[in-house]
C-alpha atoms as a PDB file:
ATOM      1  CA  UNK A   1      37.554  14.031  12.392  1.00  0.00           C
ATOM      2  CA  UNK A   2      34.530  11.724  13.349  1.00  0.00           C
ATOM      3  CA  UNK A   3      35.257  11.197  16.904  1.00  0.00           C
ATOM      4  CA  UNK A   4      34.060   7.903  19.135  1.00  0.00           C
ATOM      5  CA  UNK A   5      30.978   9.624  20.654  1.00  0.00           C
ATOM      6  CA  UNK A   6      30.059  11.217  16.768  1.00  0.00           C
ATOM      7  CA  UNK A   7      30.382   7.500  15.424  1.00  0.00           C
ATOM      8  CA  UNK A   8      27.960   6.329  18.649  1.00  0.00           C
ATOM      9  CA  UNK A   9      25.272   8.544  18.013  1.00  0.00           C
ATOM     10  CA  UNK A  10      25.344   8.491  14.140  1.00  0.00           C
ATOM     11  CA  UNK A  11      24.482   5.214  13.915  1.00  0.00           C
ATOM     12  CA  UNK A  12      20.684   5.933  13.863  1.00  0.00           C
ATOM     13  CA  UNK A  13      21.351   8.353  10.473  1.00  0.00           C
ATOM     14  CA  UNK A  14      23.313   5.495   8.566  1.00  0.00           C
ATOM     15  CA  UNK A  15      20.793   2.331   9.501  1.00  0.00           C
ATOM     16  CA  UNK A  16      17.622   4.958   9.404  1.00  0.00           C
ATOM     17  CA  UNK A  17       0.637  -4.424  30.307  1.00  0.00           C
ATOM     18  CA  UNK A  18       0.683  -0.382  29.294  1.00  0.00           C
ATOM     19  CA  UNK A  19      -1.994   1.775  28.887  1.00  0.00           C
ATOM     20  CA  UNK A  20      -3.321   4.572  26.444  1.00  0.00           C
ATOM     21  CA  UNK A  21      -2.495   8.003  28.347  1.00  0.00           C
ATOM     22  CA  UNK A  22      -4.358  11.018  28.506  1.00  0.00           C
ATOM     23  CA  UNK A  23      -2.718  14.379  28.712  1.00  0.00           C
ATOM     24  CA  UNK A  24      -2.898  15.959  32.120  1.00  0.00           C
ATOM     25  CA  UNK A  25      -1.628  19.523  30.955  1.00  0.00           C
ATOM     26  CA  UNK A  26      -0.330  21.207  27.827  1.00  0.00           C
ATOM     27  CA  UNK A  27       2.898  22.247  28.176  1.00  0.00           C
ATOM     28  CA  UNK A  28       3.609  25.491  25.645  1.00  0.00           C
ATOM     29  CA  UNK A  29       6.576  25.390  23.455  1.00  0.00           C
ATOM     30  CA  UNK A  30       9.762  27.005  24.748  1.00  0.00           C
ATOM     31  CA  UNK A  31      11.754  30.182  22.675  1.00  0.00           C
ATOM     32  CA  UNK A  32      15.342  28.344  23.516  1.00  0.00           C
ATOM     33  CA  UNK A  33      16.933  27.372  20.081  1.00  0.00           C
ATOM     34  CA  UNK A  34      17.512  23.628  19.266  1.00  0.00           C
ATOM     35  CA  UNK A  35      21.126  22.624  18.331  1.00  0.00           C
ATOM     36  CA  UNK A  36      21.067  21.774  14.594  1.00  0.00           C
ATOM     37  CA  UNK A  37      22.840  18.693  15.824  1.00  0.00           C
ATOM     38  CA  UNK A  38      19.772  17.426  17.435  1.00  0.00           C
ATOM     39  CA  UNK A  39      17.499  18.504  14.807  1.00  0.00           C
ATOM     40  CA  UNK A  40      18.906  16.136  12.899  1.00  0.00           C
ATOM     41  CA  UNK A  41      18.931  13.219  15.261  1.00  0.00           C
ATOM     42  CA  UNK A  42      15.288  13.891  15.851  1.00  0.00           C
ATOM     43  CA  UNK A  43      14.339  14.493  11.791  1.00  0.00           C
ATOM     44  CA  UNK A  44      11.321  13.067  10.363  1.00  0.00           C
ATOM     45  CA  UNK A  45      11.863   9.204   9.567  1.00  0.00           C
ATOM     46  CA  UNK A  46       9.945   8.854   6.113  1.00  0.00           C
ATOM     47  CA  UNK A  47      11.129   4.910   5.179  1.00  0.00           C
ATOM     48  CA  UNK A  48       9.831   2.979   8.062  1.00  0.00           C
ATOM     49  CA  UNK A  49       6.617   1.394   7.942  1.00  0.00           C
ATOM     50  CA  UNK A  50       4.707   4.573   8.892  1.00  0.00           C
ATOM     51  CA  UNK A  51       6.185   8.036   8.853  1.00  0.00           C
ATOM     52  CA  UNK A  52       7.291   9.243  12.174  1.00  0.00           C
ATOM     53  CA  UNK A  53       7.715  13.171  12.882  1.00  0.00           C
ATOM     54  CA  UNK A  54      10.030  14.721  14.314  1.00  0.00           C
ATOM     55  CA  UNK A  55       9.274  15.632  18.211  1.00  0.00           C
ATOM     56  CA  UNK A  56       8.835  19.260  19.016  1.00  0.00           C
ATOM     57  CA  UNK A  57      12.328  19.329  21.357  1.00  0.00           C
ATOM     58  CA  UNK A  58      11.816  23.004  22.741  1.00  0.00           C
ATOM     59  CA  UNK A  59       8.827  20.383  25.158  1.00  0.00           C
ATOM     60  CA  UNK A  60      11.790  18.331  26.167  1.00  0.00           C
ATOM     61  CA  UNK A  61      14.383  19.454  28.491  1.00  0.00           C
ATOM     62  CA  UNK A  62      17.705  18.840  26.464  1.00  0.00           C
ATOM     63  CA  UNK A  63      18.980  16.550  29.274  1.00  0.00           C
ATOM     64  CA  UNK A  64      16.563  14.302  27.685  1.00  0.00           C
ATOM     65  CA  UNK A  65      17.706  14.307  24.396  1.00  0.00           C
ATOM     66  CA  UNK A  66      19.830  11.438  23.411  1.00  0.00           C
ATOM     67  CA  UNK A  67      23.601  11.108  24.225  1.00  0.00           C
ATOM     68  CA  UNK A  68      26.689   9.530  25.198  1.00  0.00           C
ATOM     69  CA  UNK A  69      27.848  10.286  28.740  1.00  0.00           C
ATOM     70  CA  UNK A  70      30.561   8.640  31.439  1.00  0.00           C
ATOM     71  CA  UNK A  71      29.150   5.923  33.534  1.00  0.00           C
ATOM     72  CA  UNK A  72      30.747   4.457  36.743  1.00  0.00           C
ATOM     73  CA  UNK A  73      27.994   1.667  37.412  1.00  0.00           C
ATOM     74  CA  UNK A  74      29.309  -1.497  37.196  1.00  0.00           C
ATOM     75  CA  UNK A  75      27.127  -3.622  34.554  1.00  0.00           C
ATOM     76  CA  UNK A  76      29.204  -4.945  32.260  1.00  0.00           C
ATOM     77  CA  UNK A  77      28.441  -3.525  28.369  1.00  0.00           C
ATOM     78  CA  UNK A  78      25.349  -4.390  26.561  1.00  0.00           C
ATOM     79  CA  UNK A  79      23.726  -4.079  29.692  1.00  0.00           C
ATOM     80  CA  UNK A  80      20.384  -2.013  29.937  1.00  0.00           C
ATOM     81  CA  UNK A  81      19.563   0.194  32.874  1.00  0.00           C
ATOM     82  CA  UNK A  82      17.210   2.004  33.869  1.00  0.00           C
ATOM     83  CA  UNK A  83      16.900   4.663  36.226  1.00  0.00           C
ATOM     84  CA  UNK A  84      13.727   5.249  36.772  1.00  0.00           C
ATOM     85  CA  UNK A  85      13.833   8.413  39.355  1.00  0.00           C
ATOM     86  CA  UNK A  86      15.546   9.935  37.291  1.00  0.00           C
ATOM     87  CA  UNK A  87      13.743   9.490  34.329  1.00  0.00           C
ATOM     88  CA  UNK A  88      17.200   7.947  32.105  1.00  0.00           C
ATOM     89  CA  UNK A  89      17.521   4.625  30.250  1.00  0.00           C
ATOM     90  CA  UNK A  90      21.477   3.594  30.234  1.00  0.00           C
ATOM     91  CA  UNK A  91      22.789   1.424  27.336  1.00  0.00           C
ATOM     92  CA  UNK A  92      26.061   0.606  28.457  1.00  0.00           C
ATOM     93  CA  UNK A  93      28.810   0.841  26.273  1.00  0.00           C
ATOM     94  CA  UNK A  94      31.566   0.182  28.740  1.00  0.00           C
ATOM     95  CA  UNK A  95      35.074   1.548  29.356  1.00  0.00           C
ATOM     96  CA  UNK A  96      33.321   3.937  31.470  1.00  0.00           C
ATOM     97  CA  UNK A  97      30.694   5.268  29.018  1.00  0.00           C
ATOM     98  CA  UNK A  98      26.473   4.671  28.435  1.00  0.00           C
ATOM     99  CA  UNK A  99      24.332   5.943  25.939  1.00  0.00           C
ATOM    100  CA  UNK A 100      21.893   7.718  27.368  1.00  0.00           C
ATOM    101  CA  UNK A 101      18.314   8.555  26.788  1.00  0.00           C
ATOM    102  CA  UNK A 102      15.403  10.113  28.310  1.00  0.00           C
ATOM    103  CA  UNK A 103      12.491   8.905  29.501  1.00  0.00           C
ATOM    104  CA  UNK A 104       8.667   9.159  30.365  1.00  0.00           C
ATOM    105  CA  UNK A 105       7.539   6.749  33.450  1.00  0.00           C
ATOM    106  CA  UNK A 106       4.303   5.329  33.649  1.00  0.00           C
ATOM    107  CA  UNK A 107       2.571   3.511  36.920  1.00  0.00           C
ATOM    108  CA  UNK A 108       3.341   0.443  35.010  1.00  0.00           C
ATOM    109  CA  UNK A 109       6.959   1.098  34.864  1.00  0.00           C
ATOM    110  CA  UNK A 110       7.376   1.380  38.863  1.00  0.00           C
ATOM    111  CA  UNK A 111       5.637  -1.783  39.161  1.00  0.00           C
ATOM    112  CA  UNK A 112       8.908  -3.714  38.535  1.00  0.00           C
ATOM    113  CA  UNK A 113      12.400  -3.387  40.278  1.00  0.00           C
ATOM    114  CA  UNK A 114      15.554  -5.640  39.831  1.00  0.00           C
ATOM    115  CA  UNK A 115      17.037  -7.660  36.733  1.00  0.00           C
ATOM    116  CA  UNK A 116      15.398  -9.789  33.537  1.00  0.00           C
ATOM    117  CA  UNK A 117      16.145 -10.109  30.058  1.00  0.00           C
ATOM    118  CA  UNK A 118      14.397  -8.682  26.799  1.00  0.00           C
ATOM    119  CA  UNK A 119      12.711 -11.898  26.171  1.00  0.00           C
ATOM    120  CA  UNK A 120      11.731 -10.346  22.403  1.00  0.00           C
ATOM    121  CA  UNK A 121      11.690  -7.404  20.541  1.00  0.00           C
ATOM    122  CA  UNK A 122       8.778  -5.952  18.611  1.00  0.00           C
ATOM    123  CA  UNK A 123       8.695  -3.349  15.318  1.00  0.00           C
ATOM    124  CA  UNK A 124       5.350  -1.510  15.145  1.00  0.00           C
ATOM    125  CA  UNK A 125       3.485  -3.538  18.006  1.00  0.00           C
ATOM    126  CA  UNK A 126      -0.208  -4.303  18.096  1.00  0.00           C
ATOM    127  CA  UNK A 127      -1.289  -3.497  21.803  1.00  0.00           C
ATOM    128  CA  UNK A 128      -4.434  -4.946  23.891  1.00  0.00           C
ATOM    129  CA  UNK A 129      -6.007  -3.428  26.971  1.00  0.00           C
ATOM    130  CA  UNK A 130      -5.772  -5.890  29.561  1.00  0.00           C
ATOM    131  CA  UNK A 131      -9.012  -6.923  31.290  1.00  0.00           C
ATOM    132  CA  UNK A 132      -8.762  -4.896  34.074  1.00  0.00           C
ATOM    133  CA  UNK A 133      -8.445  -1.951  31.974  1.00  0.00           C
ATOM    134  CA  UNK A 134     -11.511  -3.179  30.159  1.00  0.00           C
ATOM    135  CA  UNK A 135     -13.414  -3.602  33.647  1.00  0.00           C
ATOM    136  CA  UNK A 136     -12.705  -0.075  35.246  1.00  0.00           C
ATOM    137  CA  UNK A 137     -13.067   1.708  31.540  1.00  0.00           C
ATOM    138  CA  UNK A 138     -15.215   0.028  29.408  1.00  0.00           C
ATOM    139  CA  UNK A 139     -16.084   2.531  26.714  1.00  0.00           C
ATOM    140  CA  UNK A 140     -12.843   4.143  26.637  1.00  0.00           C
ATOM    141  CA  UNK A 141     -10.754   0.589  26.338  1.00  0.00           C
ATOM    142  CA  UNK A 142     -14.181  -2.023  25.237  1.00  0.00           C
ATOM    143  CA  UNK A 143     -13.826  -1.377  21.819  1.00  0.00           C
ATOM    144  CA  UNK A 144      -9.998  -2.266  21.634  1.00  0.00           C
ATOM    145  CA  UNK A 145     -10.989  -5.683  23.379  1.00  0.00           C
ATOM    146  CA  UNK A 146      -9.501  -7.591  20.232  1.00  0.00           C
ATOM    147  CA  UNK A 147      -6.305  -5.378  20.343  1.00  0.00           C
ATOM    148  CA  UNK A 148      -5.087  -2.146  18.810  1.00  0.00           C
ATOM    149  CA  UNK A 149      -3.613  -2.548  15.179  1.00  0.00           C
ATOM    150  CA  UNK A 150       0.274  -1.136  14.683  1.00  0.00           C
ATOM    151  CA  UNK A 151       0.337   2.655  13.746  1.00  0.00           C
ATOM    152  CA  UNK A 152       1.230   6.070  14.741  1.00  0.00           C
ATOM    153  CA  UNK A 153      -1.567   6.172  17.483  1.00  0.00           C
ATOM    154  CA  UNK A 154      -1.092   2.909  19.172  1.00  0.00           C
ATOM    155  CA  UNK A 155       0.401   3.790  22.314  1.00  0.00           C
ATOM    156  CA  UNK A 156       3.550   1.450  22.315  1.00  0.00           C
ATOM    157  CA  UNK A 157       5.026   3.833  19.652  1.00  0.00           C
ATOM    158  CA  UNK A 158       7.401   2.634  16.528  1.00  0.00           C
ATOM    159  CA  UNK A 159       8.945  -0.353  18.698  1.00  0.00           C
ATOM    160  CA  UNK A 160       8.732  -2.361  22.118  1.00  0.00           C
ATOM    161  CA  UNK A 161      10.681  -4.627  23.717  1.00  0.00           C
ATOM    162  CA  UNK A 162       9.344  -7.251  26.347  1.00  0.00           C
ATOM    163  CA  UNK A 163      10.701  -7.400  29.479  1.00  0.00           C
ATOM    164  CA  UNK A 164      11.040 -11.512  31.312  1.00  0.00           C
ATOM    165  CA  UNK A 165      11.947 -12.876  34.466  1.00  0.00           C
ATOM    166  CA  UNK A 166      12.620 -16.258  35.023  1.00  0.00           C
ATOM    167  CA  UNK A 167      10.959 -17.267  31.786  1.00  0.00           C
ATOM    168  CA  UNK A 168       7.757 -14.984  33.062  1.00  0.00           C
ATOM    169  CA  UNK A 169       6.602 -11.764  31.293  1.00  0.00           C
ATOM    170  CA  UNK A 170       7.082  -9.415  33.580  1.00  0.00           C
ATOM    171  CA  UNK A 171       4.407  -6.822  31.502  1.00  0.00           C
ATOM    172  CA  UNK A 172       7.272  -4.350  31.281  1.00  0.00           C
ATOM    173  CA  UNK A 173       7.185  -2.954  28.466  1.00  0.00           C
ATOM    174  CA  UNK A 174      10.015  -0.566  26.993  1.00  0.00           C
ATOM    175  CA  UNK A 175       8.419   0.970  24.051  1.00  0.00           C
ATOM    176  CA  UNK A 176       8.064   4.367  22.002  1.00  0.00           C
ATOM    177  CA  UNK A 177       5.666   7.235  22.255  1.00  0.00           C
ATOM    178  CA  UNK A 178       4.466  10.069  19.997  1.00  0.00           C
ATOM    179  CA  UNK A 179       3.485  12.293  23.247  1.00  0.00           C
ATOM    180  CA  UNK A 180       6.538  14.221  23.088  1.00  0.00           C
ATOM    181  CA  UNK A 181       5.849  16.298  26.010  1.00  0.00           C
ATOM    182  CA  UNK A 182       6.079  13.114  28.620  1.00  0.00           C
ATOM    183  CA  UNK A 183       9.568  12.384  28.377  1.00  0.00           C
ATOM    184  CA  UNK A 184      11.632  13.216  31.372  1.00  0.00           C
ATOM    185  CA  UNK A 185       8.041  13.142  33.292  1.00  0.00           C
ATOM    186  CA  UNK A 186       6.292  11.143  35.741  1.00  0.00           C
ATOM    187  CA  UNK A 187       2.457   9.803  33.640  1.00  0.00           C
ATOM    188  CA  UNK A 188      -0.881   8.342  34.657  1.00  0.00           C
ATOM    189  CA  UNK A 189      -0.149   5.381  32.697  1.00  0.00           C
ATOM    190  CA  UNK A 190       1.597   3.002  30.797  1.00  0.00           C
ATOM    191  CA  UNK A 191       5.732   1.630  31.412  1.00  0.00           C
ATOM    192  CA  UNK A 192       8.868   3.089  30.178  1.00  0.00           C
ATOM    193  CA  UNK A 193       8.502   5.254  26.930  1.00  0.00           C
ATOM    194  CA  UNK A 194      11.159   6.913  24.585  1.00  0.00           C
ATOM    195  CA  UNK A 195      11.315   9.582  21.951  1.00  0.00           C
ATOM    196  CA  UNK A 196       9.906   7.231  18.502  1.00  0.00           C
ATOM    197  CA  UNK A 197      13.500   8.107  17.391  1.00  0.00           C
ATOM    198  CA  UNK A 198      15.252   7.018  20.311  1.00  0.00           C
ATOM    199  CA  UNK A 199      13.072   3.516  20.774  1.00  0.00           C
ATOM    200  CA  UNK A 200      14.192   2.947  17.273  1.00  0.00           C
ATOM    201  CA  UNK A 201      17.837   3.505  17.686  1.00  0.00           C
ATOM    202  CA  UNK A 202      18.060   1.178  20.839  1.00  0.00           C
ATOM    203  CA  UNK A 203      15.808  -1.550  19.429  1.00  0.00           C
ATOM    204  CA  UNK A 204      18.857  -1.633  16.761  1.00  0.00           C
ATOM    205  CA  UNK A 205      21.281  -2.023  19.695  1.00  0.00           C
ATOM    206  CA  UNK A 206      20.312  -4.444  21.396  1.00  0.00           C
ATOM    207  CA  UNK A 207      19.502  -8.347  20.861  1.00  0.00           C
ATOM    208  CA  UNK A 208      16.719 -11.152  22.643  1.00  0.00           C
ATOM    209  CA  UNK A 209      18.374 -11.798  26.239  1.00  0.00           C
ATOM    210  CA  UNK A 210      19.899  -8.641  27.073  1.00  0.00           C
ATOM    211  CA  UNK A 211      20.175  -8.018  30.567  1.00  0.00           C
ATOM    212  CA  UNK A 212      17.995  -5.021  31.834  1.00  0.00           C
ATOM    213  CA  UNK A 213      18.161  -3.786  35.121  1.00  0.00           C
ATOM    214  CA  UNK A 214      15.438  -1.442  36.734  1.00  0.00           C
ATOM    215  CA  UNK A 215      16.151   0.692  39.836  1.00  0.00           C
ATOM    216  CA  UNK A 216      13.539   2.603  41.280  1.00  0.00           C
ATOM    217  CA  UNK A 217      15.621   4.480  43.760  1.00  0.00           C
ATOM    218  CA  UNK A 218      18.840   6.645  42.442  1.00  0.00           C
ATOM    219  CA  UNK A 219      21.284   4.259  42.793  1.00  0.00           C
ATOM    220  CA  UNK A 220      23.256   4.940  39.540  1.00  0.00           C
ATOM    221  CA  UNK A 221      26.887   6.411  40.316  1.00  0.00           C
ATOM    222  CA  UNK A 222      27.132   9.911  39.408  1.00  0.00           C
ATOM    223  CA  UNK A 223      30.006  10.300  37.058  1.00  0.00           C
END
């Protein structure tokens, strides 16, 4: 029987600024086996505009991985939230349920706390340095002055969505990665990054002018 939370999380098989980060530490693959369950959320995605493949999960602690889970916060569903200490992005799905995903938190992403929309939403974003950036590391981020084309190495992932207050970009950006190993981990750089996979899946979910709400202190009800 295809129960609510199967129907949730198979939606993804049916419908198939920040920075540039350097790796601080290789982290070795773990021997724990990966439910086949989550092999498959996490499979290779061959019909996009560039191939995507699959994260190596034994990096990832499985908390991480994508699921639905109770939720006792009071947003009202639709609502994004994000809890940044705690390294978990909340779609809301109300009656007392999220989806929930995990992860990776830049210095961007605790440069903005409270409420704004998702002014637009982005498939395969180009990405520029901003001038700063340019200033403090000029032949790392000079020659991307004119911007970074859309592709597997361009460091806001598969998709991004832009994050507006009061009409003003906030530079929040919520966006994918291909750096497996940073989810569920505090970064040198960059905003709020999910699993390729999982960026996709919620840029499916939700629409221009959803409400997101950051916290930056662990405010979110324990279920």
């Amino acid at each position: 029987m295809l129960t609510r939370r199967m129907f949730v999380l198979a939606i993804p098989f049916v419908a198939a600024g920040c920075t540039m980060t350097q790796k601080v530490a290789s982290i070795k693959p773990g021997k724990r086996e990966v439910p086949q369950y989550y092999k498959d959320m996490y499979a290779p995605v061959a019909d996009d505009a560039f191939p995507i493949p699959a994260p190596d999960l034994t990096k990832i602690n499985p908390k991480f991985y994508r699921q639905e889970v109770a939720y006792q916060g009071s947003e009202p569903a639709g609502t994004v939230v994000i809890d940044t200490p705690k390294r978990f992005l909340y779609l809301v799905l109300g009656e007392g349920r999220a989806l929930r995903y995990g992860v990776g938190v830049g210095k961007a992403g605790l440069a903005f706390e409270g409420s704004g929309v998702i002014q637009y939403k982005r498939e395969w974003p180009r990405w520029t340095p901003t001038q700063d950036m340019i200033a403090r590391e000029p032949e790392r981020y000079g020659p991307l002055s004119a911007g970074m084309e859309p592709g597997p190495t361009n460091p806001l992932g598969a998709r991004a969505l832009y994050l507006f207050k009061n009409g003003a970009d906030t530079l929040y950006r919520i966006h994918g990665t291909n750096e497996d190993w940073s989810i569920g981990r505090s970064i040198s750089s960059g905003c709020i990054r999910l699993l390729n996979q999982d960026i996709i899946d919620l840029h499916r979910r939700v629409q221009s002018g959803t409400r997101v709400v950051v916290l930056q202190q662990d405010t979110v009800p324990a279920a």
